[in-house]
C-alpha atoms as a PDB file:
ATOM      1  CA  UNK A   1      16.323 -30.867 -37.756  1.00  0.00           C
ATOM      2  CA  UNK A   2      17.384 -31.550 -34.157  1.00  0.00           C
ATOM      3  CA  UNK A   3      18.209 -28.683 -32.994  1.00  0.00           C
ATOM      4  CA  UNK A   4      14.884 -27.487 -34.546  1.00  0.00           C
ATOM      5  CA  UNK A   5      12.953 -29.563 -32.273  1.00  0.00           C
ATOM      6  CA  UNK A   6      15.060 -28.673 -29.238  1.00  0.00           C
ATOM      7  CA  UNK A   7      14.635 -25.448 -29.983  1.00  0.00           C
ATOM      8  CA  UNK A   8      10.842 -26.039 -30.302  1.00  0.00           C
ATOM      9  CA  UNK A   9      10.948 -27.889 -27.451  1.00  0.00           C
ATOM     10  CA  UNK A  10      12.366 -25.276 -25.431  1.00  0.00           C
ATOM     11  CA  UNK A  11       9.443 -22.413 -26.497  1.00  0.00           C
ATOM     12  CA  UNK A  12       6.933 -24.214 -25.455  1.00  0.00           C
ATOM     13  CA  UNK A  13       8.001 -24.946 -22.240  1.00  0.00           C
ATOM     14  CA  UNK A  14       8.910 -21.062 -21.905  1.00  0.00           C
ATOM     15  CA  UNK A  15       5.736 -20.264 -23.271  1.00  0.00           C
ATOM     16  CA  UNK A  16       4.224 -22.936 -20.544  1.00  0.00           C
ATOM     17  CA  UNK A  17       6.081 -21.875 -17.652  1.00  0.00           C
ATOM     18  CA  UNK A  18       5.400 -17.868 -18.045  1.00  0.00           C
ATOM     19  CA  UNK A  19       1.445 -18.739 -18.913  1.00  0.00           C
ATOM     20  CA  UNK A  20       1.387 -21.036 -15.381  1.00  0.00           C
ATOM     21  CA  UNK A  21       2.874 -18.124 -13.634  1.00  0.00           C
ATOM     22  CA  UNK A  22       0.518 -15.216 -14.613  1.00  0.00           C
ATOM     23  CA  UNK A  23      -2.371 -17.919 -13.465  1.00  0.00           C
ATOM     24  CA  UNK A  24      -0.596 -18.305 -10.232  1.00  0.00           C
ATOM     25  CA  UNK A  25      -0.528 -14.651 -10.021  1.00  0.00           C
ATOM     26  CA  UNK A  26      -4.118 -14.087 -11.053  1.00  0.00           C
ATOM     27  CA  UNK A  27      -5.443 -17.261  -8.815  1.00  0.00           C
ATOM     28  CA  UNK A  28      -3.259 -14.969  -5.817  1.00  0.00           C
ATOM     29  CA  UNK A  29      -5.783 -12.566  -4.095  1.00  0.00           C
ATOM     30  CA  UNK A  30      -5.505 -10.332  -1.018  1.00  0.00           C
ATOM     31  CA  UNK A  31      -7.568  -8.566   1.383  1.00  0.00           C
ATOM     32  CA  UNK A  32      -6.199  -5.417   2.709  1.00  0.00           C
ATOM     33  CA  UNK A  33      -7.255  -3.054   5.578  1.00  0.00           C
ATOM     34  CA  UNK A  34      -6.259  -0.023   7.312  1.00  0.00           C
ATOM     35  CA  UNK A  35      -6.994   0.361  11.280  1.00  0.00           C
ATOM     36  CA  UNK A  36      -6.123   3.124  13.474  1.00  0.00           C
ATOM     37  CA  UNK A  37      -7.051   1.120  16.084  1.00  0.00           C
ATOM     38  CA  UNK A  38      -5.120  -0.431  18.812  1.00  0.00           C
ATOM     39  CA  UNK A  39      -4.852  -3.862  17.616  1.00  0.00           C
ATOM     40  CA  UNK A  40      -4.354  -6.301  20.870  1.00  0.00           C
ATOM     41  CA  UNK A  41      -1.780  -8.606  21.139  1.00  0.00           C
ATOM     42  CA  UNK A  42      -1.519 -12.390  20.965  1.00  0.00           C
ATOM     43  CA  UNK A  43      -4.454 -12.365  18.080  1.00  0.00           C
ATOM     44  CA  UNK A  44      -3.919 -15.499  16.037  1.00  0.00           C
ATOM     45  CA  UNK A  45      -4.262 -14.836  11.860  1.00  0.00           C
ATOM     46  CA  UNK A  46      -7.949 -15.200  12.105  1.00  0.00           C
ATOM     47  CA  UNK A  47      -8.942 -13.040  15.099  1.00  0.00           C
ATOM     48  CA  UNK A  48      -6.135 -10.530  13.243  1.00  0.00           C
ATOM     49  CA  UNK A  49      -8.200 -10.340  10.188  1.00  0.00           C
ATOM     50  CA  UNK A  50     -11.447  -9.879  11.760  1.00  0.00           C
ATOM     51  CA  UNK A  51      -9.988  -7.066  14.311  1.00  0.00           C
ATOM     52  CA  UNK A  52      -8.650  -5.212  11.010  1.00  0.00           C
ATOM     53  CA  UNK A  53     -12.026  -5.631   9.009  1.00  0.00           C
ATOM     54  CA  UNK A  54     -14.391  -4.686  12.098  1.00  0.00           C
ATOM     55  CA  UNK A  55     -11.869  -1.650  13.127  1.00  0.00           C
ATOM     56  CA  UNK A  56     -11.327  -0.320   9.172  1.00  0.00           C
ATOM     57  CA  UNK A  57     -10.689   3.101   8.504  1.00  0.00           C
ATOM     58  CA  UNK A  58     -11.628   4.580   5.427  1.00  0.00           C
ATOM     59  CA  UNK A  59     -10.720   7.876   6.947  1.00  0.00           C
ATOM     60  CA  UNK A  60      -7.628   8.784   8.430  1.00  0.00           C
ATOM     61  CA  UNK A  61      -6.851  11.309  11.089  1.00  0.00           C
ATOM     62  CA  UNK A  62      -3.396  12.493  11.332  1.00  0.00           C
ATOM     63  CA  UNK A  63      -1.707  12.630  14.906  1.00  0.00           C
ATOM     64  CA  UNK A  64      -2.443  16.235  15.881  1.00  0.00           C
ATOM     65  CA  UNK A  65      -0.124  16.439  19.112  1.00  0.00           C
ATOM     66  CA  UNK A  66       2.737  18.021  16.945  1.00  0.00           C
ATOM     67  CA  UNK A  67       3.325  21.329  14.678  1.00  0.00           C
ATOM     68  CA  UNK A  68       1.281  21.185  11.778  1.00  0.00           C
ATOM     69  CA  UNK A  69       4.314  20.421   9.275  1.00  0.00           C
ATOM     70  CA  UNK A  70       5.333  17.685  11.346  1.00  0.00           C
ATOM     71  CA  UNK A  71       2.190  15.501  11.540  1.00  0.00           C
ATOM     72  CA  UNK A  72       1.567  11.901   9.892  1.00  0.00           C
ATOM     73  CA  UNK A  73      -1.215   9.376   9.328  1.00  0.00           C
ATOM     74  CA  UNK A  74      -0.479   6.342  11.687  1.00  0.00           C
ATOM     75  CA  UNK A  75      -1.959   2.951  11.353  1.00  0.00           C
ATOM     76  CA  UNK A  76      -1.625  -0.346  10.454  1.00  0.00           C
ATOM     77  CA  UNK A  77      -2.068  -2.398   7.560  1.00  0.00           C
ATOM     78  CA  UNK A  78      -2.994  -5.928   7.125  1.00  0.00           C
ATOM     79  CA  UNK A  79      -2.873  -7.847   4.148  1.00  0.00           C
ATOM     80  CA  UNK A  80      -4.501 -11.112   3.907  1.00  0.00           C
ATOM     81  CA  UNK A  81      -3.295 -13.072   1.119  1.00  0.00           C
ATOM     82  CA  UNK A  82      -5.904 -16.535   0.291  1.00  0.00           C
ATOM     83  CA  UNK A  83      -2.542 -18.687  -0.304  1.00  0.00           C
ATOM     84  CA  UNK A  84       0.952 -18.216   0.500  1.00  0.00           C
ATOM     85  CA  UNK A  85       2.736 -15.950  -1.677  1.00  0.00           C
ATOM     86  CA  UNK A  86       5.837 -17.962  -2.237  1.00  0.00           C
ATOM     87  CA  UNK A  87       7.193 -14.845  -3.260  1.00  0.00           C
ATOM     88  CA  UNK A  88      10.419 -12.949  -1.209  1.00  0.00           C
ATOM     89  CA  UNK A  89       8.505  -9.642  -1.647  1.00  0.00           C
ATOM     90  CA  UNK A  90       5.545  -7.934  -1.927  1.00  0.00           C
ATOM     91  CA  UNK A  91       4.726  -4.155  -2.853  1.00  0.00           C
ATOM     92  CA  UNK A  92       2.339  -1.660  -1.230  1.00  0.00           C
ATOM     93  CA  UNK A  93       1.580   1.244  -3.806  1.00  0.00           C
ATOM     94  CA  UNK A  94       0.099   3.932  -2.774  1.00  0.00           C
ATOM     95  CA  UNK A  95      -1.766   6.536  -5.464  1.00  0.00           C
ATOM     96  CA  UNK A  96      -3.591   9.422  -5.363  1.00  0.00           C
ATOM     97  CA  UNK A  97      -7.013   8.803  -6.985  1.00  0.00           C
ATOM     98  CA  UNK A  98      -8.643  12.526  -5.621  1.00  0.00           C
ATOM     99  CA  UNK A  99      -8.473  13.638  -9.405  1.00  0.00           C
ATOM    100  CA  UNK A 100     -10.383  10.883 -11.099  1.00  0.00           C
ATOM    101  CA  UNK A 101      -7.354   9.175 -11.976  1.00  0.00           C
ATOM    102  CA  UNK A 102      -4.015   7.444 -10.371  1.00  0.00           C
ATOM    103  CA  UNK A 103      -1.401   9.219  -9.453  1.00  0.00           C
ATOM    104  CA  UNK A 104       1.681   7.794  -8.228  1.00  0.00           C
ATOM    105  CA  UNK A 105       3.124   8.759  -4.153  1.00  0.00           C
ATOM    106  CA  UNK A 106       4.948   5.979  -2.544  1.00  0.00           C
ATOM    107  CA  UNK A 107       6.210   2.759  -2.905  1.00  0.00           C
ATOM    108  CA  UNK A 108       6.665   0.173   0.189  1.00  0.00           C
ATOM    109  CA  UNK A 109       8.069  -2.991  -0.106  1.00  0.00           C
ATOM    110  CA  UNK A 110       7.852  -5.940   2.215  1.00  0.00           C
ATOM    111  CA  UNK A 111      10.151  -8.673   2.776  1.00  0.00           C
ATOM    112  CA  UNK A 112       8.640 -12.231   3.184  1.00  0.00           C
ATOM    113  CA  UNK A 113      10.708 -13.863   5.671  1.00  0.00           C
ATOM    114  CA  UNK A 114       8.104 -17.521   5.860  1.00  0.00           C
ATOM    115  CA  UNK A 115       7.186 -18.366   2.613  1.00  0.00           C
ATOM    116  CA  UNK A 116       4.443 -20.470   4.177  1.00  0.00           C
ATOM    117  CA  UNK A 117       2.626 -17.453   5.826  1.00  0.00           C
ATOM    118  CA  UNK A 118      -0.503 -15.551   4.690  1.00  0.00           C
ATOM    119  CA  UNK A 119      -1.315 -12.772   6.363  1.00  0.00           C
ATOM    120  CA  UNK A 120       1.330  -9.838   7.398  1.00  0.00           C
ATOM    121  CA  UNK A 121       0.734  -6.814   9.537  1.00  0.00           C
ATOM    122  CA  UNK A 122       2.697  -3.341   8.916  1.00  0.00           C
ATOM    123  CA  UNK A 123       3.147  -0.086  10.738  1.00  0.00           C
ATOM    124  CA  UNK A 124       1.807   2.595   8.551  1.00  0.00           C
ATOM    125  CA  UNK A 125       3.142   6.176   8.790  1.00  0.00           C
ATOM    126  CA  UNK A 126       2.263   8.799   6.077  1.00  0.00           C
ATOM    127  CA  UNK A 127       3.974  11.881   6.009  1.00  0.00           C
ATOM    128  CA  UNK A 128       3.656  15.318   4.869  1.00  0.00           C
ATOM    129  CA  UNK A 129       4.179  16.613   1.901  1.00  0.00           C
ATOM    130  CA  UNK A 130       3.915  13.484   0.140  1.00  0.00           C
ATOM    131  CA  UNK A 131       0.487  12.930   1.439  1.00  0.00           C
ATOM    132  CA  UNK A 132      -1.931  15.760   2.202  1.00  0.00           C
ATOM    133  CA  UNK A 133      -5.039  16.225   4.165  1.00  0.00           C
ATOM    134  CA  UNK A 134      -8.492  15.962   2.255  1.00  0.00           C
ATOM    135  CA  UNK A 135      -7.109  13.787  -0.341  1.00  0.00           C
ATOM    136  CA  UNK A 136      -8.436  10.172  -1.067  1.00  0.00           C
ATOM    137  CA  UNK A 137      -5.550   7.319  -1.670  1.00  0.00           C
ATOM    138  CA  UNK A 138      -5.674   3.950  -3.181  1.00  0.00           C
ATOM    139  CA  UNK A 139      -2.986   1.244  -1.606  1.00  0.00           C
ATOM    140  CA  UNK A 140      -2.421  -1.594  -4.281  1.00  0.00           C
ATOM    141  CA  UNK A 141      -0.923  -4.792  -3.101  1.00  0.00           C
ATOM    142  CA  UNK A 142       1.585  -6.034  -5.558  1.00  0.00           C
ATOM    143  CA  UNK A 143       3.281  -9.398  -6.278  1.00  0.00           C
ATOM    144  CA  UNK A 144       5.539  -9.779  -9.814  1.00  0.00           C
ATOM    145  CA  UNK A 145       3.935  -6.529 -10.707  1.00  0.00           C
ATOM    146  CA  UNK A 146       0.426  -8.113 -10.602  1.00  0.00           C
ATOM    147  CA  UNK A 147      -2.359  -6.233  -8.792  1.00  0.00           C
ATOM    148  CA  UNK A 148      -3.498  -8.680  -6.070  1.00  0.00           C
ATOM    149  CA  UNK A 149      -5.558  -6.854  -3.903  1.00  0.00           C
ATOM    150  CA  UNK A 150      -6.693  -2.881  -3.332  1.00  0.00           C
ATOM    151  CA  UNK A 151      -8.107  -0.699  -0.925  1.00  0.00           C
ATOM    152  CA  UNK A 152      -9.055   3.405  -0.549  1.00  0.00           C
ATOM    153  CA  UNK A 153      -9.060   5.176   2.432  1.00  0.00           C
ATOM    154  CA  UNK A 154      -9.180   9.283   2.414  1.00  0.00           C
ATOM    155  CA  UNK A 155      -6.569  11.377   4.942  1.00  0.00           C
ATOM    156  CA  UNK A 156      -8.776  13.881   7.709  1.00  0.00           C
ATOM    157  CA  UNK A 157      -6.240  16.654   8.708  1.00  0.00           C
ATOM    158  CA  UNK A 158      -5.820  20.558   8.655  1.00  0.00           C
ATOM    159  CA  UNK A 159      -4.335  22.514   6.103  1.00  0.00           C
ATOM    160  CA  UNK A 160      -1.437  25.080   6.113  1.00  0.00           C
ATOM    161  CA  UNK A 161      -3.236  28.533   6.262  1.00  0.00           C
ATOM    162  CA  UNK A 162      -1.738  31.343   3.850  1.00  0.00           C
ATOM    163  CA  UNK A 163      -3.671  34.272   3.820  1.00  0.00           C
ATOM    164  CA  UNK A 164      -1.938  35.467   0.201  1.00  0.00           C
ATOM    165  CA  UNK A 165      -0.810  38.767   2.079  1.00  0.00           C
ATOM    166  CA  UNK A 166       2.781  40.105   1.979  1.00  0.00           C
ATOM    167  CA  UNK A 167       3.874  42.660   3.644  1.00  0.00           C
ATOM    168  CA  UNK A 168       7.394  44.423   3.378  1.00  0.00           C
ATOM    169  CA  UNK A 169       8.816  46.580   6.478  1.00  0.00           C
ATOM    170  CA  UNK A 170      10.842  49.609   5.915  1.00  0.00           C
ATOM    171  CA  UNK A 171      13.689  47.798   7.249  1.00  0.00           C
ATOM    172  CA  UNK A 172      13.267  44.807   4.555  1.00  0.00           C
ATOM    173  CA  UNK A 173      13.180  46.929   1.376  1.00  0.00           C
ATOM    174  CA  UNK A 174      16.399  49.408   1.893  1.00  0.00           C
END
């Protein structure tokens, strides 16, 4: 009979503990935003947060001073969490929602090094051929695989031109 109640015992507190942490996790929200601005320096977390939601950009050029199969989307992200994480991670997910649905492209993971701060800033730099131009994306803020916070932005950029001709020389087809 005792080790029925200890055993008991020890469910319910299991049962307690995971039920407080999924309401931690849904209490958790975060604002996100994606600048392509130059964000000026010694900004304090406030002035940081309302630099990134004044300069937000839903679309994205990519850096067009290199060959076309080179270029990137550069920016920076800022995620504004309402209370400390208290987490030693959280996930950036990026999808591709152009087809209706999500589609999965990238993964980035951050390291929390102050468990006491709230708002982080990252260097953003989307490449080719995982992303492509004309395409809208969805970045989904993660923390114990709970969605915390989402945004959508859509990539501006040129296309690689094929013109669908081929054309063999002599020399080619001996």
């Amino acid at each position: 009979m005792a080790r029925f109640i200890q055993f008991t015992l020890i469910a319910v507190l299991l049962c307690t503990l995971s039920h407080s942490e999924a309401n931690a996790a849904k209490r958790l929200h975060a604002k996100v935003f994606i600048t392509q601005s130059k964000i000026p320096k010694d900004l304090n977390e406030r002035k940081l947060i309302a630099f990134a939601q004044g300069h937000q950009a839903k679309r994205m050029k990519e850096q067009s001073d290199k060959p076309l199969p080179k270029r990137k989307w550069i920016g920076d992200m800022v995620v504004a969490f309402n209370a400390p994480p208290n987490e030693l991670e959280y996930h950036a997910l990026f999808f591709d929602v152009s087809g209706g649905g999500r589609r999965f492209v990238d993964d980035m993971a951050t390291m929390i090094s102050d468990r006491k701060q709230r708002t982080y800033l990252q260097k953003l730099k989307l490449r080719k051929p995982m992303f492509e131009p004309g395409k809208k994306y969805e970045v989904v803020i993660t923390i114990r695989r709970a969605e915390v916070g989402k945004i959508q932005f859509e990539t501006l950029g040129e296309r690689e031109k094929r013109s669908g001709r081929v054309d063999f020389a002599d020399e080619e087809t001996k």
